[in-house]
Each structure stands twice: as C-alpha cells, then as structure tokens.
N, C-alpha and C. Protein backbone atom coordinates (compact mmCIF):
# COMPACT_ATOMS: atom_id res chain seq x y z
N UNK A 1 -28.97 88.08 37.44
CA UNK A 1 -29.67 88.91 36.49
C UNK A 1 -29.29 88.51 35.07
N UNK A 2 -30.28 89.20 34.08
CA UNK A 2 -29.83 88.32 32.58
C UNK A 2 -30.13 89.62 32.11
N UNK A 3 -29.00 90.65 31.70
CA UNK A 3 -28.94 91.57 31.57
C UNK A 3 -27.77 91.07 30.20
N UNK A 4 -28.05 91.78 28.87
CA UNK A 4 -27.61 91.51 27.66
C UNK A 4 -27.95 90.00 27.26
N UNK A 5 -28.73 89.19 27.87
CA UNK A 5 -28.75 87.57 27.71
C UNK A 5 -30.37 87.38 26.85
N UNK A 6 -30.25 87.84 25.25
CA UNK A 6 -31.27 87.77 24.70
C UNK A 6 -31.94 86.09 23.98
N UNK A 7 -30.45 85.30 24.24
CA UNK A 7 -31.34 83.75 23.52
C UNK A 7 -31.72 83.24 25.15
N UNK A 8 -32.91 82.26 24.56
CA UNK A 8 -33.32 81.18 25.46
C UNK A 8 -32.66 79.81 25.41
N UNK A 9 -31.84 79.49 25.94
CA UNK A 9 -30.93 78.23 25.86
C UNK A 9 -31.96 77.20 25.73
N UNK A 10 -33.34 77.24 26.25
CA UNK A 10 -34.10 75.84 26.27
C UNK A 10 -33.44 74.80 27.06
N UNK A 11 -32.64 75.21 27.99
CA UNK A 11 -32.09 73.89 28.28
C UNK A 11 -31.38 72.86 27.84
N UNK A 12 -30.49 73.19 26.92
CA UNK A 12 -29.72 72.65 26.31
C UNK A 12 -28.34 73.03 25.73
N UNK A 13 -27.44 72.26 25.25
CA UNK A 13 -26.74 72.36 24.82
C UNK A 13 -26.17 73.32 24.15
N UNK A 14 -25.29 74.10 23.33
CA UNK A 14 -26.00 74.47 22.13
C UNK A 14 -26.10 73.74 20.90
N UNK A 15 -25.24 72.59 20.49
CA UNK A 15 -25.00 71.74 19.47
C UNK A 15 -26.64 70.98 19.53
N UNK A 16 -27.10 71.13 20.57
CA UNK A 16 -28.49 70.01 20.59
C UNK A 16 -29.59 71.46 20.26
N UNK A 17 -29.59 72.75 20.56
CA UNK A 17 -30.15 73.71 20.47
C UNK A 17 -30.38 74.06 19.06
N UNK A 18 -29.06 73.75 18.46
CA UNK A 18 -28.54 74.34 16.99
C UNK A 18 -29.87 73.35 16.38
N UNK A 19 -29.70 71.85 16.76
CA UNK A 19 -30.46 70.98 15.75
C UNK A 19 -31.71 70.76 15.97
N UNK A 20 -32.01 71.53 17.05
CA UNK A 20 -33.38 71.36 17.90
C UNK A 20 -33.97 72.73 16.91
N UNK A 21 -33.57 73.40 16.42
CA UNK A 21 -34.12 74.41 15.59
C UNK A 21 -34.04 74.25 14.70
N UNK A 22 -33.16 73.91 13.74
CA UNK A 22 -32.69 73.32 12.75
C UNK A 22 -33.89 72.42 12.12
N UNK A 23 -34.31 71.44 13.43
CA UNK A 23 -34.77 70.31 12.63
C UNK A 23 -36.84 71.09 12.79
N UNK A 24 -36.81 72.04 13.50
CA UNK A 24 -38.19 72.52 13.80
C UNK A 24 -38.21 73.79 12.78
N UNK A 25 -37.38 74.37 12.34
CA UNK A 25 -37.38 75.01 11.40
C UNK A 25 -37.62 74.02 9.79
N UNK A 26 -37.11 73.33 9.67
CA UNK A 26 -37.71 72.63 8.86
C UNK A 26 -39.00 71.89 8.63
N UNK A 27 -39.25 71.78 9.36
CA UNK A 27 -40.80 71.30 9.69
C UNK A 27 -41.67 71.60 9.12
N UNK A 28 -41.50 73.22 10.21
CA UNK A 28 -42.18 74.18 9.81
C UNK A 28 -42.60 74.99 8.36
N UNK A 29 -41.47 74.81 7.84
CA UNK A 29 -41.08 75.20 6.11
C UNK A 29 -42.02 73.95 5.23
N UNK A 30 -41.97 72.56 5.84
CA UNK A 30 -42.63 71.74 5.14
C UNK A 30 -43.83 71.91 5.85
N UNK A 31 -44.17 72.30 6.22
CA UNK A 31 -45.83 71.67 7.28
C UNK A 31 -46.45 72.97 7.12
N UNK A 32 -45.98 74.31 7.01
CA UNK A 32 -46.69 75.48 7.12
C UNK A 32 -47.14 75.81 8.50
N UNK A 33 -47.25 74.81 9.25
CA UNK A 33 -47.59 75.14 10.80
C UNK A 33 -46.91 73.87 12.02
N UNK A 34 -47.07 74.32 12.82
CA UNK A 34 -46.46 73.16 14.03
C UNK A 34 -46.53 73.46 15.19
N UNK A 35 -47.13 72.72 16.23
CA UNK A 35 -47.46 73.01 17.82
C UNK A 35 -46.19 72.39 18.05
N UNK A 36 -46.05 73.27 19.24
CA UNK A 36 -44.56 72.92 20.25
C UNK A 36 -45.06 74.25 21.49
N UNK A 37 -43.99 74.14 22.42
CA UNK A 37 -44.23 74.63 23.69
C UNK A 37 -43.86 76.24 23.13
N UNK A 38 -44.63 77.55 23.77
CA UNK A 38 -43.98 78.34 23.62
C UNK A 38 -42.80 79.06 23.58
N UNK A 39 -42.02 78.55 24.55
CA UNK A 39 -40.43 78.65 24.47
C UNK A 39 -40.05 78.37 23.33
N UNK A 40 -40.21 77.83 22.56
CA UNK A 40 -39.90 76.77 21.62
C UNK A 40 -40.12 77.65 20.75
N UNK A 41 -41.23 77.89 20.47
CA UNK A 41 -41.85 78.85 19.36
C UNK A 41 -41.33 80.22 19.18
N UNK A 42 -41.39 80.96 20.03
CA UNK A 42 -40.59 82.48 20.74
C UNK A 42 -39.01 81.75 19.82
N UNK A 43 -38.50 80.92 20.11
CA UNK A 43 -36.92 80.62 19.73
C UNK A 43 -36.85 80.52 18.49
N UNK A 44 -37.74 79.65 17.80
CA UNK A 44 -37.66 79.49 16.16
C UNK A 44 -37.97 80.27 15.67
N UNK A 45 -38.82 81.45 16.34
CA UNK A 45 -39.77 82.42 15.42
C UNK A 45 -38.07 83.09 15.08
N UNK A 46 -37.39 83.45 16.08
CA UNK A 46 -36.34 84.70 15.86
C UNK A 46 -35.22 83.70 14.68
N UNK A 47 -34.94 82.27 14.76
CA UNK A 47 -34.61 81.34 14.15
C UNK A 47 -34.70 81.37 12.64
N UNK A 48 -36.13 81.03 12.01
CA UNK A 48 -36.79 81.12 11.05
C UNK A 48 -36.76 82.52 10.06
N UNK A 49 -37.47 83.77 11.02
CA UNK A 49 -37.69 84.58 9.94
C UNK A 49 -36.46 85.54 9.28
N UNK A 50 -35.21 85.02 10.01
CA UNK A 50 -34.05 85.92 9.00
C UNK A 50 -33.98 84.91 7.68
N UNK A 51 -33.92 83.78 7.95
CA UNK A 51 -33.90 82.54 6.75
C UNK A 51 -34.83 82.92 5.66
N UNK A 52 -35.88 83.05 5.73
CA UNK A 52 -37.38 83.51 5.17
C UNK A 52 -36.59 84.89 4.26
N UNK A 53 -36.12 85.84 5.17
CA UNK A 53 -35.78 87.05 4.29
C UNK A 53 -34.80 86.82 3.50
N UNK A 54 -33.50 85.70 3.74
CA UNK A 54 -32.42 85.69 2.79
C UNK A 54 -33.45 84.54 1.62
N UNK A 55 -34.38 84.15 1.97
CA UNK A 55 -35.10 83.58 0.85
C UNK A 55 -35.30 84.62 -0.33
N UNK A 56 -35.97 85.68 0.21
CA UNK A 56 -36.24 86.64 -0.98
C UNK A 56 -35.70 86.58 -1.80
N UNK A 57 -33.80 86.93 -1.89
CA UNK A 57 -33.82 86.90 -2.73
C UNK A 57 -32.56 85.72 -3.24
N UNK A 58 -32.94 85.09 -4.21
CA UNK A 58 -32.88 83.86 -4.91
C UNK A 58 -31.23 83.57 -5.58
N UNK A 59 -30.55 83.66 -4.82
CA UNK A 59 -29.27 83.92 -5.08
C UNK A 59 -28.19 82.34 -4.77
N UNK A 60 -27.20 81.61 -5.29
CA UNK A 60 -26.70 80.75 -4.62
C UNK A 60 -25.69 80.78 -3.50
N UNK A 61 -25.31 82.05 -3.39
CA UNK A 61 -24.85 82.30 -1.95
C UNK A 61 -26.02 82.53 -0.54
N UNK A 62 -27.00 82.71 -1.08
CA UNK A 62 -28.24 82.52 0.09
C UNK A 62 -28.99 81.63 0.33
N UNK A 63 -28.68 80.60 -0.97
CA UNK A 63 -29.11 79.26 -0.67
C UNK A 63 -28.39 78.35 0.43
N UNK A 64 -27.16 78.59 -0.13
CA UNK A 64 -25.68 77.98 0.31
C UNK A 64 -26.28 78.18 2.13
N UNK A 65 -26.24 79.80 2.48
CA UNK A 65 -26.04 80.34 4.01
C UNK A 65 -27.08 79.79 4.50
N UNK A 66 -28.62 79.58 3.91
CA UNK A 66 -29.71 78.60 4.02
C UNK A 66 -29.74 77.36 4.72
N UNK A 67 -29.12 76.67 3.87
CA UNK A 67 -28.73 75.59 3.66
C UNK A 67 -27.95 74.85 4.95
N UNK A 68 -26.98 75.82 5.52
CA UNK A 68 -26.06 75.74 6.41
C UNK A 68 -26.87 75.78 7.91
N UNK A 69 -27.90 76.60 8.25
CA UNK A 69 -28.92 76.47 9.13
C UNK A 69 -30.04 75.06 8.82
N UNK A 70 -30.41 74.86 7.98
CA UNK A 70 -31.47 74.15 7.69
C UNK A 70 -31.03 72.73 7.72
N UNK A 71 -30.22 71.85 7.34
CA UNK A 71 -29.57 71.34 6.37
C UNK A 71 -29.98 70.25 5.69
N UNK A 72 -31.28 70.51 5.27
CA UNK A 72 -32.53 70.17 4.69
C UNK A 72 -32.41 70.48 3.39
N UNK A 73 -32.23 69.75 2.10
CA UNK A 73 -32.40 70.51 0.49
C UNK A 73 -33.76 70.66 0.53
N UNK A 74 -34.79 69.60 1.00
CA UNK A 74 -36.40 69.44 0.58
C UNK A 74 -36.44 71.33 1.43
N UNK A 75 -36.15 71.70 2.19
CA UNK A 75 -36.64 72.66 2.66
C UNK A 75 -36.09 73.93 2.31
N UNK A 76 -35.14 73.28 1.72
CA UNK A 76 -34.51 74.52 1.26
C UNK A 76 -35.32 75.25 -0.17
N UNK A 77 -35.65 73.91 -0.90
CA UNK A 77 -35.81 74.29 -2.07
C UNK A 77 -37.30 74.64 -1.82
N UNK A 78 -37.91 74.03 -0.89
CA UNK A 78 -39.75 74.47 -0.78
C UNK A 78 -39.56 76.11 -0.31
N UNK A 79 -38.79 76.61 0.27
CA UNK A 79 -38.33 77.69 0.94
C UNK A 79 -38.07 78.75 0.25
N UNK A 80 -36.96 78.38 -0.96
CA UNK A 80 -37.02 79.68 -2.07
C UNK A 80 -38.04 79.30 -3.15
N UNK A 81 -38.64 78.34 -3.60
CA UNK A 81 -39.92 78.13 -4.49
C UNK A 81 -41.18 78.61 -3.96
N UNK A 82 -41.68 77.98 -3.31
CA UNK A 82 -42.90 78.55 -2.58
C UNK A 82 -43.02 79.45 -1.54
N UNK A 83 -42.12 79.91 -0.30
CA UNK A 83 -42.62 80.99 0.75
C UNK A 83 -41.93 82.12 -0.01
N UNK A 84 -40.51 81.95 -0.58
CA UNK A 84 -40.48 83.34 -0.61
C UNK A 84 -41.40 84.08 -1.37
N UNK A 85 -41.57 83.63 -2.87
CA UNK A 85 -42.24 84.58 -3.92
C UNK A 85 -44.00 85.07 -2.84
N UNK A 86 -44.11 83.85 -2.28
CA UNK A 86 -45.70 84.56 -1.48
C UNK A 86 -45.25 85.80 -0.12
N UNK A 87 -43.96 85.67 0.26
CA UNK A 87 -43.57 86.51 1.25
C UNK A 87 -43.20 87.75 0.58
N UNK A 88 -43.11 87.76 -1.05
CA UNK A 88 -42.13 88.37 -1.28
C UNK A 88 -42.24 90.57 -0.68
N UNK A 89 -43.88 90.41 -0.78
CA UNK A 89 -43.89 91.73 -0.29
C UNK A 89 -43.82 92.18 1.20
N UNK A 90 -43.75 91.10 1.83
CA UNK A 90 -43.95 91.29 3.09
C UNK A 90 -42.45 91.94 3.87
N UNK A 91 -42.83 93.09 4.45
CA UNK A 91 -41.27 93.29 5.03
C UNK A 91 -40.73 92.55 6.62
N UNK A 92 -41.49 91.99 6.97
CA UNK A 92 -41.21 90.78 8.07
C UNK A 92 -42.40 90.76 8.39
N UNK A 93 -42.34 89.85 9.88
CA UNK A 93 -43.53 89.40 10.35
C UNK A 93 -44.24 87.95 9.81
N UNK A 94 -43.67 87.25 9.28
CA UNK A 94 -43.59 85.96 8.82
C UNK A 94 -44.43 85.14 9.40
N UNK A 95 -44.37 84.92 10.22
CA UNK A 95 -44.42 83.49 11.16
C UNK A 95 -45.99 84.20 12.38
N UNK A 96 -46.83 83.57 12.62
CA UNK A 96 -47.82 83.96 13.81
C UNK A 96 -47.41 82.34 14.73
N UNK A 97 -47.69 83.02 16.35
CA UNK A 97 -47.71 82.42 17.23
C UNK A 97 -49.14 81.98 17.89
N UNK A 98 -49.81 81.51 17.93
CA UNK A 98 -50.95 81.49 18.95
C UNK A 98 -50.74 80.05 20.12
N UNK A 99 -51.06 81.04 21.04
CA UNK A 99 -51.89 79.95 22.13
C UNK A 99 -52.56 79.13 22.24
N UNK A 100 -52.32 77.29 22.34
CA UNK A 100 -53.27 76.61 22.47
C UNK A 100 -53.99 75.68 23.29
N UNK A 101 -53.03 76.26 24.75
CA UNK A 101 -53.49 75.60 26.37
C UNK A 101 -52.33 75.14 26.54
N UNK A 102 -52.76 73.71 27.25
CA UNK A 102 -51.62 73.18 28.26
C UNK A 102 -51.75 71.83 28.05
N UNK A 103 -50.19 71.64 27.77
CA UNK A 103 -49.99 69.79 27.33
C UNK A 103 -50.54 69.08 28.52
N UNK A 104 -51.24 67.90 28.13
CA UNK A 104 -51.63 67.06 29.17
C UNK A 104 -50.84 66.18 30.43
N UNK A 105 -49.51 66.08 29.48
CA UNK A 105 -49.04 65.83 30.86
C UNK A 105 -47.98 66.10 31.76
N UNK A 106 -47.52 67.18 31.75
CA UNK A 106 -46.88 68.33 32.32
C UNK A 106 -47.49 69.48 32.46
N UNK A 107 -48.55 70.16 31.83
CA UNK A 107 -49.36 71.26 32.45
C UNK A 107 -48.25 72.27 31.14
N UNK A 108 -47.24 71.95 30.24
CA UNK A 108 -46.42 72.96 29.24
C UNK A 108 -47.17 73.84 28.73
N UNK A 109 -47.17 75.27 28.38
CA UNK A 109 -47.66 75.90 27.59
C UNK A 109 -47.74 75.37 26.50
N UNK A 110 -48.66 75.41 25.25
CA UNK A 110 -48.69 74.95 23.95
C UNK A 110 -48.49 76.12 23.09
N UNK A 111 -48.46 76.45 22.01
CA UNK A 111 -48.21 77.48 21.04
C UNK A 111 -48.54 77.04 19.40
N UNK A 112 -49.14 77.18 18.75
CA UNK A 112 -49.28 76.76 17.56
C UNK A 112 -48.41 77.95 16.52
N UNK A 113 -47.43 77.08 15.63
CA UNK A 113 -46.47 78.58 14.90
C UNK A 113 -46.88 77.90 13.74
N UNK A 114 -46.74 78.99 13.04
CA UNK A 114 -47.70 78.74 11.67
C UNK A 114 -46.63 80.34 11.03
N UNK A 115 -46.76 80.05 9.56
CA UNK A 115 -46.43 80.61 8.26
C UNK A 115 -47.44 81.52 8.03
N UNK A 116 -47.37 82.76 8.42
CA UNK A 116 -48.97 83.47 8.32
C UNK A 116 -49.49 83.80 6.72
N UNK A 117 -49.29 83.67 5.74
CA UNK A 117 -49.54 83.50 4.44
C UNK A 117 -50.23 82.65 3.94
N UNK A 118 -49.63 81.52 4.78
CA UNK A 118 -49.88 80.01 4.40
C UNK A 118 -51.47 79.45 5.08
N UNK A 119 -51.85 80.40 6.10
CA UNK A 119 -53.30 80.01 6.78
C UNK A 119 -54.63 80.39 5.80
N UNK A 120 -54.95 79.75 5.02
CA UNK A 120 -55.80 80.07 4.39
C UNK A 120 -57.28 80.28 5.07
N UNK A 121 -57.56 79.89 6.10
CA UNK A 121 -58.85 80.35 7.04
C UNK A 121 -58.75 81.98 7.69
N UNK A 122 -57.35 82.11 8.02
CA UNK A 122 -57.28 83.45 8.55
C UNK A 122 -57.20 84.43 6.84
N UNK A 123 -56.87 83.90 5.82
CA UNK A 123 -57.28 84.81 5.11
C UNK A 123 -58.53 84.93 4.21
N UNK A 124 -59.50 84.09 4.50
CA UNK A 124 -60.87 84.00 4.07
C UNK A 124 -61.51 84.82 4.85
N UNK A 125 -61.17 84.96 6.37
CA UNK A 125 -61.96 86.06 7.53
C UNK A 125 -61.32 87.17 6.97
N UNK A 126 -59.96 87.34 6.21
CA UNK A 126 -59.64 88.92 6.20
C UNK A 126 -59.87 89.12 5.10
N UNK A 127 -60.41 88.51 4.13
CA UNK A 127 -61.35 88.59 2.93
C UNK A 127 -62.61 89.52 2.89
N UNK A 128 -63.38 88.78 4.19
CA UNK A 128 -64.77 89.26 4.56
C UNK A 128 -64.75 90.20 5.41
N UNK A 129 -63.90 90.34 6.62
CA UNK A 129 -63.65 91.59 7.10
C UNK A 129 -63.36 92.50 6.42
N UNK A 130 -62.99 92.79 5.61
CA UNK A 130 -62.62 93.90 4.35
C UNK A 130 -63.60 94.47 3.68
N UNK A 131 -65.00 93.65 4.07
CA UNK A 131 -65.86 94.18 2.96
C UNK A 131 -66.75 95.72 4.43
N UNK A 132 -67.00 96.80 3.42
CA UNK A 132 -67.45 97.68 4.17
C UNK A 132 -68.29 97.85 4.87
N UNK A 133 -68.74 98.22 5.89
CA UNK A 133 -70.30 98.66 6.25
C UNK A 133 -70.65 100.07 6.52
N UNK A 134 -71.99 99.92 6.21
CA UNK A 134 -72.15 101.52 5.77
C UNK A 134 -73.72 101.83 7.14
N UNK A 135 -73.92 102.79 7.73
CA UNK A 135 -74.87 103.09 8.75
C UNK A 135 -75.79 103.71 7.78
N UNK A 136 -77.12 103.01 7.74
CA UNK A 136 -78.22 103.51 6.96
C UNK A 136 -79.08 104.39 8.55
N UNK A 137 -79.80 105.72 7.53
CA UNK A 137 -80.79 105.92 8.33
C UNK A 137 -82.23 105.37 8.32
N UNK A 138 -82.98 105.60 9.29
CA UNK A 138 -84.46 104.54 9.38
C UNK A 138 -84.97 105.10 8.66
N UNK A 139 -85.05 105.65 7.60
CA UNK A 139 -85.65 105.84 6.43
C UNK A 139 -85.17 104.96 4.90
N UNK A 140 -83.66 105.14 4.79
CA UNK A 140 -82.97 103.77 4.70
C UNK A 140 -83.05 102.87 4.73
N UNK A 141 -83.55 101.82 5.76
CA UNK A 141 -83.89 101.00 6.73
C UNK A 141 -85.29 100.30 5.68
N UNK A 142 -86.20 101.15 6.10
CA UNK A 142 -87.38 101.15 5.72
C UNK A 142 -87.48 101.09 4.36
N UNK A 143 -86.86 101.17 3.26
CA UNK A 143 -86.84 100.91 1.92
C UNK A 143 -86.36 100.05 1.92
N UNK A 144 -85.51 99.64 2.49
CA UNK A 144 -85.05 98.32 1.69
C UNK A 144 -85.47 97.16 2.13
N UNK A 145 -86.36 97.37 3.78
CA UNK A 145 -87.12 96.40 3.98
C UNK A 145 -88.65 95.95 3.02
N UNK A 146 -89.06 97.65 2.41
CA UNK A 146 -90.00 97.60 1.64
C UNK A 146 -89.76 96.64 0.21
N UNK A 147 -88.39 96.89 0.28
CA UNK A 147 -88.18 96.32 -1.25
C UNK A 147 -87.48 94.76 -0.97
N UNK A 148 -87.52 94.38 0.11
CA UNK A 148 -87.23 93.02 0.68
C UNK A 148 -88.39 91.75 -0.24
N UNK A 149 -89.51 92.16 0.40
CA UNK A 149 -90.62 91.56 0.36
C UNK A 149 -91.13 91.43 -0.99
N UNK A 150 -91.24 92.69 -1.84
CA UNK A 150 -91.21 93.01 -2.90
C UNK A 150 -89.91 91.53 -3.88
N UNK A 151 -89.24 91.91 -3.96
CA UNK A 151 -88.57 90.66 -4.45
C UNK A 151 -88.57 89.37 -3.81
N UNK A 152 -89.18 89.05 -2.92
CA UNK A 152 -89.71 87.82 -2.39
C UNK A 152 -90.89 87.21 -3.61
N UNK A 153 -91.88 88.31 -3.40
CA UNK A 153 -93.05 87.84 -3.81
C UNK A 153 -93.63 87.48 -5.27
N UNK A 154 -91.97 87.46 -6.22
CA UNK A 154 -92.43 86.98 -7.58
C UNK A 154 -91.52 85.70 -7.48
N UNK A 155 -90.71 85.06 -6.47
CA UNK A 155 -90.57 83.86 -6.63
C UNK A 155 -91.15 83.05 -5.61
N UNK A 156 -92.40 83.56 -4.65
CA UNK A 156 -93.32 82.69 -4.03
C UNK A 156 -94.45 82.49 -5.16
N UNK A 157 -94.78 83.53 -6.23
CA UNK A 157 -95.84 83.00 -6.88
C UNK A 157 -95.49 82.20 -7.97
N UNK A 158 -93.77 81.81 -8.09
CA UNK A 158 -94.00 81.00 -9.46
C UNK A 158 -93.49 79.70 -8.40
N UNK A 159 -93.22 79.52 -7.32
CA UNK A 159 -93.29 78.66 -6.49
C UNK A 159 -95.01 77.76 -6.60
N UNK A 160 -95.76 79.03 -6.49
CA UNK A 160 -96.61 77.98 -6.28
C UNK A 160 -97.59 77.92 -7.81
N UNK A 161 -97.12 78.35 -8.72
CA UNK A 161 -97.53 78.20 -10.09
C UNK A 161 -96.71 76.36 -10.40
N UNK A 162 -95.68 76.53 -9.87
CA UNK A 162 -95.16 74.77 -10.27
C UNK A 162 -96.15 73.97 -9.34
C-alpha cells in the first residue's frame, strides 16, 4: 500500500529525478509549453508552481532558493522578468495540463503542460466567451431582421451605381 507516499519516483533515482525536473522545469519557463508523458507532467506541475510563487516576489533570497532548483540563470531571470509580473495576480493554478493521446511507440500517455497565461489562443476564446448573450423575443427577432435588409439595401444600390 502507498499510504502517506505522495511523490511519483518516475522510476528513478532521486539525484536523476531532481535533474529530470530541474532540467523540464526549465524548459518549460523558456518554451511556455512542453509535451512529455503525464506522469511527468502531474510531477513538474507540483515541481514548478511553488517556484512560480517565490517568483512573485522579487527578492535575492528567492532568486538565490530559485536558482538552487532550476540551476538555470536564463530561467531564472525569464522567470522573475516575465511570468511573475503576468502571474502576479494569480493566487495559483499556474501551469494547465491537457491530454494529447498516445506516443507512437510505446502506446505512453502524452500530456501537453503549458504556462496558462502564456496561451494566447485560450485567451482569445476567453475574450469572446465573455461577450454576453441576451434572449430576444419574436417580436425582437422580427425587427431586427426588418432592419437587416434595410441596411443592406443602400450599399446594394451604390454597388450597382459603380
């Protein structure tokens, strides 16, 4: 039974575990996103987003403790320059996981982990999802189809005046 046994060893070491995150946590910080197996992902997510929060705030003892996980400067410094100030309101929840099938040649789960800030497609849909809709009645309906046509029909006649 794995009763109190909350990390996933991955099968490894831990000195190879340490750098196996280490070096995918960085990646990730430079790349904004990265496919790897879900295990993988599930591990860095818990990995990553305490790092992300001692990013907030901008201190050289949190660079330093940073630093010591990462041991990356390029990532360090992309890390308190660019994610935190865009994270800065966020009170966690950092990082999204999605599903993206099965590696070809082992049948592995896939997982795509991504910087959820950083997806600019998922925030163009929550752009437009945001905008309201309102239930007209068929009387409603009926005006504004009336007035559809109506503003059609003074740029079909200078259509055909050219």
């Amino acid at each position: 039974m794995r009763h109190n046994k909350a990390i996933n060893h991955l099968g490894r070491q831990s000195g190879h575990r340490k750098a196996l995150l280490a070096n995918m946590a960085t990646s990730l910080i430079l790349n904004k996103r990265i496919t790897t197996t879900v295990a993988k992902a599930k591990a860095l997510k818990s990995y990553v987003e305490p790092l992300i929060t001692k990013s907030k705030d901008d201190t050289t003892h949190n660079r330093r403790v940073v630093f010591s996980y990462l041991k990356s400067k390029e990532a360090v410094s992309e890390l308190f320059r660019t994610v935190a100030p865009k994270v800065a309101d966020r009170p966690g929840g950092y990082t999204r996981v999605l599903h993206v099938g099965f590696r070809q040649g082992d049948a592995a789960e896939m997982a795509l982990i991504e910087l959820v800030d950083f997806n600019e497609a998922a925030l163009a849909s929550s752009a437009k999802a945001a905008k309201k809709t309102t239930r007209r009645s068929k009387a409603k309906k009926a005006e504004a189809a009336a007035e559809a046509p109506a503003a059609e029909a003074p740029a079909a006649e200078e259509a055909k005046a050219e």
